[in-house]
N, C-alpha and C. Protein backbone atom coordinates (compact mmCIF):
# COMPACT_ATOMS: atom_id res chain seq x y z
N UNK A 1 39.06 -1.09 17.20
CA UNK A 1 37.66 -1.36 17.53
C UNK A 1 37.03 -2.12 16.37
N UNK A 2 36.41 -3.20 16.69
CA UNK A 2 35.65 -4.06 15.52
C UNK A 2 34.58 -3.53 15.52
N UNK A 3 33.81 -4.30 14.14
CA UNK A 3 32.50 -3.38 13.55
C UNK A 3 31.74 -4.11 14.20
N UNK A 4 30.44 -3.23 14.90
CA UNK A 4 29.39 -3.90 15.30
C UNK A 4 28.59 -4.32 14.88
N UNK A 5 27.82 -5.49 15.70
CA UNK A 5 27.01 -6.46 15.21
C UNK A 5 25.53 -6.18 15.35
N UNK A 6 24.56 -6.06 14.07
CA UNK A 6 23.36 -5.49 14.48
C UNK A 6 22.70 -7.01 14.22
N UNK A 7 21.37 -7.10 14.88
CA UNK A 7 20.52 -8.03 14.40
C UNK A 7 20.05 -8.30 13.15
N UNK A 8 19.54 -9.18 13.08
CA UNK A 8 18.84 -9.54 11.79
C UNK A 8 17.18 -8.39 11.96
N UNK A 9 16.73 -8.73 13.05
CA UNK A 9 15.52 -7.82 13.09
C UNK A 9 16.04 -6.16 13.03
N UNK A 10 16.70 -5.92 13.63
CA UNK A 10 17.48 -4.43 12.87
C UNK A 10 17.42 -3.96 12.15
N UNK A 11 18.36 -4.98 11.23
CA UNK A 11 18.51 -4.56 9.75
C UNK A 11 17.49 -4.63 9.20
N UNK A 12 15.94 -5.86 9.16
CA UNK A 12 15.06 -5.57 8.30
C UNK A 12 14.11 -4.33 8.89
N UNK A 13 14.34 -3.74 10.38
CA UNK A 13 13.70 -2.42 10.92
C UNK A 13 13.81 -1.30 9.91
N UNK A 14 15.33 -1.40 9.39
CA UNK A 14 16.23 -0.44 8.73
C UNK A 14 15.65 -0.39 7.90
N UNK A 15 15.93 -1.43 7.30
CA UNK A 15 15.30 -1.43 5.62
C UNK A 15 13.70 -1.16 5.35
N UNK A 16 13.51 -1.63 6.47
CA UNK A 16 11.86 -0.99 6.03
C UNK A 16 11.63 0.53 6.29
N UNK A 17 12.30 0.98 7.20
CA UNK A 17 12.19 2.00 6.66
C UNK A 17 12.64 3.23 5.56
N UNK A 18 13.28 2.49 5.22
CA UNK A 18 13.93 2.69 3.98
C UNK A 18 12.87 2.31 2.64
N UNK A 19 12.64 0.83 2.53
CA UNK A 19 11.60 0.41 1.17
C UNK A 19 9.91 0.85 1.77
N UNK A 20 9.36 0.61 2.86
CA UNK A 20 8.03 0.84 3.33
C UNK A 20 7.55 2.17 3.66
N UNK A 21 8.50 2.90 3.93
CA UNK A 21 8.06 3.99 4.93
C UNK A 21 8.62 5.31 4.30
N UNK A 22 9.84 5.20 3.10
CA UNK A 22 10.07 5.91 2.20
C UNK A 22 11.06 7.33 2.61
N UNK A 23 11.66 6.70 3.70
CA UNK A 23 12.64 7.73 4.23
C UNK A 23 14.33 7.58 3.37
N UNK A 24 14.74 8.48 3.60
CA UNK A 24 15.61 8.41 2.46
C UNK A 24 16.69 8.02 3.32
N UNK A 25 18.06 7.05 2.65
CA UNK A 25 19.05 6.30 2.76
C UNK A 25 19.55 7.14 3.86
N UNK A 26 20.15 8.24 3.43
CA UNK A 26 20.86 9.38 4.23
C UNK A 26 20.21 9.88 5.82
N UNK A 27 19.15 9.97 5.84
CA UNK A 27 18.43 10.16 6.75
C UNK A 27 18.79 9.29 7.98
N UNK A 28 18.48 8.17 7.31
CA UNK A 28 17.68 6.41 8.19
C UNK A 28 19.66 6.04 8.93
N UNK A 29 20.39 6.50 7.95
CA UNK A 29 22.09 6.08 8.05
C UNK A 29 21.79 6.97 9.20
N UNK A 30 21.71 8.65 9.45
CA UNK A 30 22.35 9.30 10.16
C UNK A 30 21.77 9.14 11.31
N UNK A 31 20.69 8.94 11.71
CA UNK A 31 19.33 8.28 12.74
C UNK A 31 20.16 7.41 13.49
N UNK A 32 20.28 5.99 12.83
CA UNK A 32 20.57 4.98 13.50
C UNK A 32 22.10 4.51 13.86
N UNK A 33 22.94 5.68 13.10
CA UNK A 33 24.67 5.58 13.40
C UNK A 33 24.66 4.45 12.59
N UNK A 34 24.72 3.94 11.45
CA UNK A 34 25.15 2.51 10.18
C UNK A 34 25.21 3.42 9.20
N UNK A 35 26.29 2.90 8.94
CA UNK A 35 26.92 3.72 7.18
C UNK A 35 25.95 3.28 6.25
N UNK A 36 25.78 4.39 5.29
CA UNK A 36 25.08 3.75 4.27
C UNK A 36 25.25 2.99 3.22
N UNK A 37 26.28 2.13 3.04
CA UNK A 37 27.13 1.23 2.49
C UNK A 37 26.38 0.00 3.15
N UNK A 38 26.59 0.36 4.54
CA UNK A 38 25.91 -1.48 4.84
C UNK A 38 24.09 -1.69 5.01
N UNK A 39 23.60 0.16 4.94
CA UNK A 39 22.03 0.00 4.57
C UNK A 39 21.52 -0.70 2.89
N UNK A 40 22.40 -0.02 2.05
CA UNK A 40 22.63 -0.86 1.15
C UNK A 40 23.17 -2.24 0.87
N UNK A 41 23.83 -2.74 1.41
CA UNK A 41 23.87 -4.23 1.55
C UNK A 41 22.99 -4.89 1.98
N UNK A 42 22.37 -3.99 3.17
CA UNK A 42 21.60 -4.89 3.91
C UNK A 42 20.11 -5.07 2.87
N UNK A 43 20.15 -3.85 2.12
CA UNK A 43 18.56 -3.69 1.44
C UNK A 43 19.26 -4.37 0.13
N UNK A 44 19.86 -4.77 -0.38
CA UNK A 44 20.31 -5.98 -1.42
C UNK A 44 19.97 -7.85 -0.69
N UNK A 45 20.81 -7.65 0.47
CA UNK A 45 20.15 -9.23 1.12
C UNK A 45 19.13 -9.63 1.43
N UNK A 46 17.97 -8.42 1.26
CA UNK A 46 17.00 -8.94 2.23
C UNK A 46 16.46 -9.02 1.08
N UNK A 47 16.85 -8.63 -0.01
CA UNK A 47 15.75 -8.42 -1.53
C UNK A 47 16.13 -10.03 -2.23
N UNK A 48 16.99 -10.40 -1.66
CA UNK A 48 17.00 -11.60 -2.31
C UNK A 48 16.31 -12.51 -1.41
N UNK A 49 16.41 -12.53 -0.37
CA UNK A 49 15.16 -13.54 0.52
C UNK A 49 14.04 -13.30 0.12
N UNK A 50 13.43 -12.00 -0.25
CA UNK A 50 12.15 -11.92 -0.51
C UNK A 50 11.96 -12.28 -1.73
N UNK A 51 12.92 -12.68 -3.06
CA UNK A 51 12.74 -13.21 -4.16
C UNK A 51 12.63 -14.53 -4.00
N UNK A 52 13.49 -15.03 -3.16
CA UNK A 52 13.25 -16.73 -3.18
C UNK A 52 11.87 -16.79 -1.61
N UNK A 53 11.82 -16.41 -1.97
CA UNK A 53 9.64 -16.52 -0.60
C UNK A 53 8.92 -16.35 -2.28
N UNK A 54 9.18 -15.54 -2.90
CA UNK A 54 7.97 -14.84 -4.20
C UNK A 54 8.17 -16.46 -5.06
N UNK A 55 9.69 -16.91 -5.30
CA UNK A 55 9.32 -18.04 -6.25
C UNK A 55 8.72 -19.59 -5.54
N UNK A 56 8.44 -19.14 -3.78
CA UNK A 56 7.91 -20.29 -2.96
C UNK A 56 6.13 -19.82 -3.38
N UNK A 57 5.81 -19.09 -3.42
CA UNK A 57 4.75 -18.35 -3.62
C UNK A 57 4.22 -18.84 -4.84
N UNK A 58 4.81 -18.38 -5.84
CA UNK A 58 3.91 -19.03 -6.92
C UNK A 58 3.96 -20.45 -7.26
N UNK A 59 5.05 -21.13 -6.65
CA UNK A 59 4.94 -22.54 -6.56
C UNK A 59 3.63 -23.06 -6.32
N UNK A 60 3.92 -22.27 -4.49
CA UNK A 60 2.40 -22.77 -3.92
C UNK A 60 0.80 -22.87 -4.43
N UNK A 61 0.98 -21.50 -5.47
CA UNK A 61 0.04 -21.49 -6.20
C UNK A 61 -0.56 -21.99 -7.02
N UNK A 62 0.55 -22.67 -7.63
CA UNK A 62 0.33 -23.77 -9.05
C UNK A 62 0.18 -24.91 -9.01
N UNK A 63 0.50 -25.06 -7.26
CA UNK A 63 -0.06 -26.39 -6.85
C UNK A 63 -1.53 -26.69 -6.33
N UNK A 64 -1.75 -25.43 -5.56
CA UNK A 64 -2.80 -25.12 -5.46
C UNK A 64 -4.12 -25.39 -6.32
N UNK A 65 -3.91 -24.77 -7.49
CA UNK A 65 -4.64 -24.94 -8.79
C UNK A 65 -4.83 -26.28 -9.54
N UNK A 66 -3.76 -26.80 -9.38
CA UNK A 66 -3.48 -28.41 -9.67
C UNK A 66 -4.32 -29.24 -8.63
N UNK A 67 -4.25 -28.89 -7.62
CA UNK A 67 -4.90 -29.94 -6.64
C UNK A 67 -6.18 -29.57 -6.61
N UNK A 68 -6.71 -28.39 -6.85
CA UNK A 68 -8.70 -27.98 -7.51
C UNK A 68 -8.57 -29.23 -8.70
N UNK A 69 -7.66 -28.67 -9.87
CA UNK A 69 -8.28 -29.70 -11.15
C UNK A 69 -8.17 -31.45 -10.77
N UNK A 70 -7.53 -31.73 -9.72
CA UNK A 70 -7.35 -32.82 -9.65
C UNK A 70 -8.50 -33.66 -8.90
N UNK A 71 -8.61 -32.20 -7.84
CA UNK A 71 -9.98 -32.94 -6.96
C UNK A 71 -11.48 -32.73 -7.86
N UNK A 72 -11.62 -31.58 -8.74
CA UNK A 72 -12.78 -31.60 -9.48
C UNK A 72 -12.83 -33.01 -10.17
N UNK A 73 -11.14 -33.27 -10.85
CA UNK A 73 -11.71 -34.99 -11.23
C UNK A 73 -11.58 -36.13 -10.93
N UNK A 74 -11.63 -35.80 -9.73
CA UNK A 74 -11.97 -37.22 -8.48
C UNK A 74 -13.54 -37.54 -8.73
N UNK A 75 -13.87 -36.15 -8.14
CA UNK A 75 -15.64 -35.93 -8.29
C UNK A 75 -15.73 -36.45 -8.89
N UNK A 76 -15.95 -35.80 -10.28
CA UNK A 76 -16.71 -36.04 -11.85
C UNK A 76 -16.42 -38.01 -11.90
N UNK A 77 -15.48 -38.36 -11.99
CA UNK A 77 -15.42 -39.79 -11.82
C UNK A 77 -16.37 -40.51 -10.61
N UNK A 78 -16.36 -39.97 -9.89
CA UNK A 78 -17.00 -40.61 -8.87
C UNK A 78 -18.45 -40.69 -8.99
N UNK A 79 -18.81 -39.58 -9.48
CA UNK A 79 -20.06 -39.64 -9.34
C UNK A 79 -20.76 -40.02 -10.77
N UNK A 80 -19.67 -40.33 -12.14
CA UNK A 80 -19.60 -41.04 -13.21
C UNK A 80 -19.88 -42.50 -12.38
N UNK A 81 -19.15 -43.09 -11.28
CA UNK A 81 -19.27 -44.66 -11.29
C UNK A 81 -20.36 -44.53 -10.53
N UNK A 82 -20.80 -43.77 -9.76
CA UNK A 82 -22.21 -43.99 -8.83
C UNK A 82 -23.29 -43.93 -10.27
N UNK A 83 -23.05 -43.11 -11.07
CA UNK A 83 -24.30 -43.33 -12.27
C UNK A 83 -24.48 -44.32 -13.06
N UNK A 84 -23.19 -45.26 -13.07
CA UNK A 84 -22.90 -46.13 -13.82
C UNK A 84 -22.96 -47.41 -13.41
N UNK A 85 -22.92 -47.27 -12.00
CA UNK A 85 -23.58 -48.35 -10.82
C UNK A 85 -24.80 -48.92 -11.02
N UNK A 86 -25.44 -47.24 -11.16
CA UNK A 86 -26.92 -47.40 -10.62
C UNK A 86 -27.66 -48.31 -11.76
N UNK A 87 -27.43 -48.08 -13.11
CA UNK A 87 -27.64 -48.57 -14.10
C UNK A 87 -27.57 -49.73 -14.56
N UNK A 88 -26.17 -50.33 -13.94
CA UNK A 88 -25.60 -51.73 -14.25
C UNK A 88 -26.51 -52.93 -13.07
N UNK A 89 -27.87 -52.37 -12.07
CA UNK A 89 -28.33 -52.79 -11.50
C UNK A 89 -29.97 -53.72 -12.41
């Protein structure tokens, strides 16, 4: 008999209740019939997807911040040449 195939939504069901909901390994294994060998695998793979989302995350952020300082000095220039307009009249 080959090993069965659980979903991807499964396994992160599993695991959350395991990291979110704070039920213990042994428990969540004997519940759902999955060894706890592959609850642990599974709560190792999913910890690395959620590390590479966290380093998309602060990316986003730093771009974020960059594109405020960039648009504050769009402004400030802009409204430097409208003053500088007005003057040169």
């Amino acid at each position: 008999m080959g090993k069965p195939n659980f979903s991807d939504e499964f396994k992160r069901d599993a695991v959350a209740q395991i990291t979110e909901r704070g039920y213990p390994v042994a428990e969540v294994s004997e519940r759902l019939g999955v060894s706890q060998h592959s609850l642990y695998a599974w709560k190792r793979q999913l910890a690395k997807v959620v590390s590479g989302d966290a380093s998309k995350d602060a990316e986003i952020r730093q771009l974020k911040r960059e594109l405020a300082r960039v648009t504050e000095e769009r402004d400030i220039l802009k409204k430097a040449t409208a003053y500088f307009a007005r003057d040169a009249k």
